[in-house]
C-alpha atoms as a PDB file:
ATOM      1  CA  UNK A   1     -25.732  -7.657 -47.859  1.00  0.00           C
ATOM      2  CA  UNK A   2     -26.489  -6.028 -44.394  1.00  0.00           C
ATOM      3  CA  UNK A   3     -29.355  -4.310 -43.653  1.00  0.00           C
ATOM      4  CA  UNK A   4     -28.015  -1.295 -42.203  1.00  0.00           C
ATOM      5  CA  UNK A   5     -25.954   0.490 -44.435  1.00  0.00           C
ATOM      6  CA  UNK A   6     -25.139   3.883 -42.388  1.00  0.00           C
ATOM      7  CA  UNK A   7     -24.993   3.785 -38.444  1.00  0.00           C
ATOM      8  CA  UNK A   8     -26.065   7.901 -38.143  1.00  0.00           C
ATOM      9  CA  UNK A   9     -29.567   6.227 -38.645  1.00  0.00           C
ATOM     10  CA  UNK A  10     -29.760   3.390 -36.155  1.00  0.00           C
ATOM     11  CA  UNK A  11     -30.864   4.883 -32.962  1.00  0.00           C
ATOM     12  CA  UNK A  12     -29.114   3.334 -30.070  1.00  0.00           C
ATOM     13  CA  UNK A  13     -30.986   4.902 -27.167  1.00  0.00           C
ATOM     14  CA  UNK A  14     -32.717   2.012 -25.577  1.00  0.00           C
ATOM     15  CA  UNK A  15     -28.651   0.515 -25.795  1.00  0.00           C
ATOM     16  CA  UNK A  16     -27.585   3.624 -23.772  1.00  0.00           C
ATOM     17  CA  UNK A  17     -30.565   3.294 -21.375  1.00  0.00           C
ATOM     18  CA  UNK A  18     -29.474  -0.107 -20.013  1.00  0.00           C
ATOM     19  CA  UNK A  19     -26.037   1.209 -20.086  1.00  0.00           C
ATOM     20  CA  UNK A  20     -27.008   3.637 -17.787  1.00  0.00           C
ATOM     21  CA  UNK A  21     -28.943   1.069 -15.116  1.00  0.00           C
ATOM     22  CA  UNK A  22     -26.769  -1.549 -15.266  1.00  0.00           C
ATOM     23  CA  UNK A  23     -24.271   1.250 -14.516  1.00  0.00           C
ATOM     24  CA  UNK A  24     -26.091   2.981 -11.585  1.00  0.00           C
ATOM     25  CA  UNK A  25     -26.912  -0.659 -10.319  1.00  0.00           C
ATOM     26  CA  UNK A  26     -22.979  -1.131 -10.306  1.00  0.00           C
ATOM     27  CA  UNK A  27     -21.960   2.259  -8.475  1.00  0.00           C
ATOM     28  CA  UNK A  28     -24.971   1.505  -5.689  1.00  0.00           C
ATOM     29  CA  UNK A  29     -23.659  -2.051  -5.549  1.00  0.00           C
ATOM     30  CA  UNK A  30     -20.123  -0.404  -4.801  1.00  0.00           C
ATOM     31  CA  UNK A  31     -21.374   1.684  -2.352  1.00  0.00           C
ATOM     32  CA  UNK A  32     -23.444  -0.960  -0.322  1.00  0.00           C
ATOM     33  CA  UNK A  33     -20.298  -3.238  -0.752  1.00  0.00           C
ATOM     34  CA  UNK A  34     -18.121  -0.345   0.970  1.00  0.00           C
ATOM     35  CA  UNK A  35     -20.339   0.083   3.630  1.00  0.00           C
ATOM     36  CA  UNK A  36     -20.419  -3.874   4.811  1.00  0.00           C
ATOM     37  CA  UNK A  37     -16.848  -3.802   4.822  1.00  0.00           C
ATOM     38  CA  UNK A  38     -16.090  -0.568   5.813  1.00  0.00           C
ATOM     39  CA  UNK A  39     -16.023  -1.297   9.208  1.00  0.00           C
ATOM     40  CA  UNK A  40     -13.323  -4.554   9.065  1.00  0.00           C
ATOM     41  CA  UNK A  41     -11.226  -2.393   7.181  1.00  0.00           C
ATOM     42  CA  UNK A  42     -11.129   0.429  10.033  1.00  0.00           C
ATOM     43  CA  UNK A  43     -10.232  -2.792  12.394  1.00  0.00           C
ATOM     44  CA  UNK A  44      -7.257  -3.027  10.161  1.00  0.00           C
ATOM     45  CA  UNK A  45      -6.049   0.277  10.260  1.00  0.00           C
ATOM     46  CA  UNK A  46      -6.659   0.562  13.931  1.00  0.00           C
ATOM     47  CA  UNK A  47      -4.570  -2.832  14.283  1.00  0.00           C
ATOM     48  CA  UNK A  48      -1.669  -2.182  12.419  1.00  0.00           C
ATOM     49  CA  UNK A  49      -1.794   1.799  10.923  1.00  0.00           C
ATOM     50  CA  UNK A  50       0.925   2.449  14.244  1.00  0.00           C
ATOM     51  CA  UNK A  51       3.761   1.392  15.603  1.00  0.00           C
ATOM     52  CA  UNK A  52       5.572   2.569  18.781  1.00  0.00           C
ATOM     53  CA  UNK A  53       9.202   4.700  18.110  1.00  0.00           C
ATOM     54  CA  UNK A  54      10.472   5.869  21.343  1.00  0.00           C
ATOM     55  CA  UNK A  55       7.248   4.427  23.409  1.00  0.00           C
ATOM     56  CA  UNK A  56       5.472   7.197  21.529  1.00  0.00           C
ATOM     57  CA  UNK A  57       2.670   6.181  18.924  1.00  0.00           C
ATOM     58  CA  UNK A  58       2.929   7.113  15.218  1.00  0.00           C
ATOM     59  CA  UNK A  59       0.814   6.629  12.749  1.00  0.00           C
ATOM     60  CA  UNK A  60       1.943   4.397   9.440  1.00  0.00           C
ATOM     61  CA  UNK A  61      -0.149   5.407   6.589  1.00  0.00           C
ATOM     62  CA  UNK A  62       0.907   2.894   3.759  1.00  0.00           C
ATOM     63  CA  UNK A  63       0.722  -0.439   5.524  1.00  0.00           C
ATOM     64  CA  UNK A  64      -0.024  -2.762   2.773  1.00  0.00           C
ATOM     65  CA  UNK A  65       2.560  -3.968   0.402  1.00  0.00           C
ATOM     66  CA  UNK A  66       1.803  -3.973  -3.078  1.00  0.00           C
ATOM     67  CA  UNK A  67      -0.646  -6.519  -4.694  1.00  0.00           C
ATOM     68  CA  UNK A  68       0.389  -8.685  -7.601  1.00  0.00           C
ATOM     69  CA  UNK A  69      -0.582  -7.817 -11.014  1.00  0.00           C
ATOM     70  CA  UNK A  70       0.630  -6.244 -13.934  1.00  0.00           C
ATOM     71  CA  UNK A  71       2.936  -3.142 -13.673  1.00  0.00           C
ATOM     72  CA  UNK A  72       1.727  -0.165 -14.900  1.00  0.00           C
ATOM     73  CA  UNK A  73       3.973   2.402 -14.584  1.00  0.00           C
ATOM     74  CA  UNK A  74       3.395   5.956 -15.954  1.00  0.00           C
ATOM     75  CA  UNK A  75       3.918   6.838 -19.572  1.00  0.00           C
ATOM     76  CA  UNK A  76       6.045   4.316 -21.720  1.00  0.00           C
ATOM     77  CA  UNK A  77       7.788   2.911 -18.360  1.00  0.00           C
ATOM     78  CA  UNK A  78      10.507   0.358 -19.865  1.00  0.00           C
ATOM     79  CA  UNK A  79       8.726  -2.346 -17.348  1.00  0.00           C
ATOM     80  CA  UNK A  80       4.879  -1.604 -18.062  1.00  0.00           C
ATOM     81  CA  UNK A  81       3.213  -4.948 -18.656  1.00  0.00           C
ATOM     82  CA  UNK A  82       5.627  -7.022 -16.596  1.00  0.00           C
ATOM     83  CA  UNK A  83       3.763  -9.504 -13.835  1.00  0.00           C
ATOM     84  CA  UNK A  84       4.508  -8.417 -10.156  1.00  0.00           C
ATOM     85  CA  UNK A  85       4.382 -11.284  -8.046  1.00  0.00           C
ATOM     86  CA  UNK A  86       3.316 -11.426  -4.540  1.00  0.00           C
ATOM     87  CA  UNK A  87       5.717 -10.799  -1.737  1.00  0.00           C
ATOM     88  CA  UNK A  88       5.701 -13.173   0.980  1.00  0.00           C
ATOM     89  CA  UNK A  89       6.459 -13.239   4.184  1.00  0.00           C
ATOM     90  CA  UNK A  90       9.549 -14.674   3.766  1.00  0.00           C
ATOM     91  CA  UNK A  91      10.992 -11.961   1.484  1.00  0.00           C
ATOM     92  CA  UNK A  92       9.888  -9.630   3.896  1.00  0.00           C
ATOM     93  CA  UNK A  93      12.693  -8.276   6.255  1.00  0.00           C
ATOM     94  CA  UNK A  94      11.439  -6.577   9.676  1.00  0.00           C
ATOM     95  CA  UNK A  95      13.198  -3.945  11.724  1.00  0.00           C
ATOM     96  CA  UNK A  96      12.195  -4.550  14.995  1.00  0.00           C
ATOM     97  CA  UNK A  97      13.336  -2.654  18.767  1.00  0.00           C
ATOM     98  CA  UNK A  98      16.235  -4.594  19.957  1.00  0.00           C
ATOM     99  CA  UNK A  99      14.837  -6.813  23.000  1.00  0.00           C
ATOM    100  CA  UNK A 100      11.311  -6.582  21.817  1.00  0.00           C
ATOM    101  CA  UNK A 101       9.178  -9.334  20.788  1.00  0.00           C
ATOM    102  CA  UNK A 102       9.146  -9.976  17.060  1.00  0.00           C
ATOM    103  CA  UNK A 103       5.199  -9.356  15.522  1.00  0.00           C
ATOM    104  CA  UNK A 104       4.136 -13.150  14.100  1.00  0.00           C
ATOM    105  CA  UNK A 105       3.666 -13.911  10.652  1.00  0.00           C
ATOM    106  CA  UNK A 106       1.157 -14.851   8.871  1.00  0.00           C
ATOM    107  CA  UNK A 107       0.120 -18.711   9.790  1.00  0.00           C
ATOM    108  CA  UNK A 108       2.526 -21.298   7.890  1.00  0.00           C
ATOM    109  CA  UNK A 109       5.269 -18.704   7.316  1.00  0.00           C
ATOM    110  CA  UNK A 110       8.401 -17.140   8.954  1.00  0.00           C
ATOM    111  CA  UNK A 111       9.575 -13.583   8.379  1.00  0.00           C
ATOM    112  CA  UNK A 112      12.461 -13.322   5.860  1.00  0.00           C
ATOM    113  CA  UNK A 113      14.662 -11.484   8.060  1.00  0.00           C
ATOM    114  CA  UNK A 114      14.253  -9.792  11.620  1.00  0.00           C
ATOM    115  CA  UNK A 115      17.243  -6.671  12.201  1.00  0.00           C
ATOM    116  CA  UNK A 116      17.545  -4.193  14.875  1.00  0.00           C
ATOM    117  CA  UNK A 117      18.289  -0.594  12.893  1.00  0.00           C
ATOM    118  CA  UNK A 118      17.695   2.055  15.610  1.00  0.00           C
ATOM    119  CA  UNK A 119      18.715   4.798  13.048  1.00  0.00           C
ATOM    120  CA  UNK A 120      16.282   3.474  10.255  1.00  0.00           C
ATOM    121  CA  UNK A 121      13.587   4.858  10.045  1.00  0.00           C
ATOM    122  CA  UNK A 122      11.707   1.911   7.778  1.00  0.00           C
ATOM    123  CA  UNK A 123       9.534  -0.940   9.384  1.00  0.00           C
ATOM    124  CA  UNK A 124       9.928  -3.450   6.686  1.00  0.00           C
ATOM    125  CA  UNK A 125      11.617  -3.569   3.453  1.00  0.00           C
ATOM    126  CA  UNK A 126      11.531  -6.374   0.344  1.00  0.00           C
ATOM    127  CA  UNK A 127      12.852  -6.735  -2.780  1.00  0.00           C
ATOM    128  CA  UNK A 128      10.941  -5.485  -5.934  1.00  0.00           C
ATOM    129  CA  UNK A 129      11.198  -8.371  -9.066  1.00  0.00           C
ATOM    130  CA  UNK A 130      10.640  -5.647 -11.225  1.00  0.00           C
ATOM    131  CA  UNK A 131      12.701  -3.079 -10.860  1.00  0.00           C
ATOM    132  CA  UNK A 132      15.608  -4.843  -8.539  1.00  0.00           C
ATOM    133  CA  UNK A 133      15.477  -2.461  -5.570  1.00  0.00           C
ATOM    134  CA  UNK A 134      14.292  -2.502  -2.051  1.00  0.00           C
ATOM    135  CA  UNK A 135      11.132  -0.808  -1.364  1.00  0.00           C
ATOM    136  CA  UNK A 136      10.119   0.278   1.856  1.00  0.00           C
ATOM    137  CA  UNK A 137       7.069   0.532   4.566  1.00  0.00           C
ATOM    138  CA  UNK A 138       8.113   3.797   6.837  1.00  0.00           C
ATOM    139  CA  UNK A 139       6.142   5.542   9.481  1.00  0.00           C
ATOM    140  CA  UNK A 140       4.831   9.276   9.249  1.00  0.00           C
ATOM    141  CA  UNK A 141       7.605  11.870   9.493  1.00  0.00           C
ATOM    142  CA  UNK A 142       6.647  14.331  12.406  1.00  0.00           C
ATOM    143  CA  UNK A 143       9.057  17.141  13.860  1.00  0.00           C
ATOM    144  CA  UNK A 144      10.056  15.272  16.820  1.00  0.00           C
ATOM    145  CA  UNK A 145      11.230  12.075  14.492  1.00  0.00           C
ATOM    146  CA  UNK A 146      12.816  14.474  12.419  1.00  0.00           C
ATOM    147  CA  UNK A 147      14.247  16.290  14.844  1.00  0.00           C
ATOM    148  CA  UNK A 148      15.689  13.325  16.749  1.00  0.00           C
ATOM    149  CA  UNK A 149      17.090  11.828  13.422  1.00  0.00           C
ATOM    150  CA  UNK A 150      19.155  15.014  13.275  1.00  0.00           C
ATOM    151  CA  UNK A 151      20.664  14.920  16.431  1.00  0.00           C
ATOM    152  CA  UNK A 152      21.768  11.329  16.195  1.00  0.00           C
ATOM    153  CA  UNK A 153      23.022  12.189  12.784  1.00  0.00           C
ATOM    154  CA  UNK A 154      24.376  15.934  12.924  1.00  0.00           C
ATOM    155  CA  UNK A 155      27.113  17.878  15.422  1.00  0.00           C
ATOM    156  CA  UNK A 156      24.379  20.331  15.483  1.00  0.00           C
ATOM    157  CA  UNK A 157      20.884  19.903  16.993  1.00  0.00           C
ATOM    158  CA  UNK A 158      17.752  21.907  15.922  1.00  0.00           C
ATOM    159  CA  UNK A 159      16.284  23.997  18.184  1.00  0.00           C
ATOM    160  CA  UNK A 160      14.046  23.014  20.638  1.00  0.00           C
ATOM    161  CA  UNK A 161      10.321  24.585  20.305  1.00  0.00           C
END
């Protein structure tokens, strides 16, 4: 038989105190981590968070496609647990500026597909294995985009500001 019979008299505080370093060690360990590679990741960004539409520059805040892993979801999401698998380059498809030089991929690889859209308004699209449907990498939305989509795309234009 077990020595301990009833936990509410087992005192489990020196447990909780190295909880609570190795813990703290963790979140400081984060921290310093962020820091060293803080900088590389703001090279990133600053290399490919904008594009040029119309010789103007826009910002593109989503960037990165999806890691693989294990869907998620939100509540009881008919897919959760299913294994997303990475997207390569060549299931990528690019919409590039007619005339303009195609951005290289990755060493090794080609891109899947390069189009020239003028009307979209997406960068780069693939195919999602779990759900069956393109997703998309657009850039930010600002009046003047907007307002330019709707005059291609409507008799009437919106006003000028």
């Amino acid at each position: 038989e077990h020595p301990i019979r009833d936990l509410n008299f087992v005192n489990f505080d020196a447990i909780w105190d190295h909880h609570c370093k190795q813990r703290e060690a963790k979140r400081v360990m984060r921290k310093e981590a962020k820091r060293r590679t803080k900088p590389a990741q703001e090279a990133i960004a600053k290399k490919f968070g904008w594009c040029l539409v119309d010789g103007r520059k826009v910002r593109v805040p989503h960037f990165r496609i999806e890691p693989p892993g294990l869907f998620r979801g939100r509540g009881e999401h008919p897919h959760r647990g299913m294994l997303k698998r990475r997207v390569l380059p060549e299931h990528v498809t690019i919409n590039n500026a007619c005339g303009v030089n195609v951005p290289p991929p990755p060493r090794g690889h080609e891109w899947g597909e390069v189009v020239c859209d003028p009307a979209g308004t997406w960068l780069c699209k693939w195919h999602d294995g779990i759900s069956d449907l393109a997703k998309y990498i657009h850039f930010v939305q600002t009046p003047s985009t907007l307002r330019e989509a709707h005059v291609e795309g409507a008799a009437t234009p919106m006003p000028q500001r």
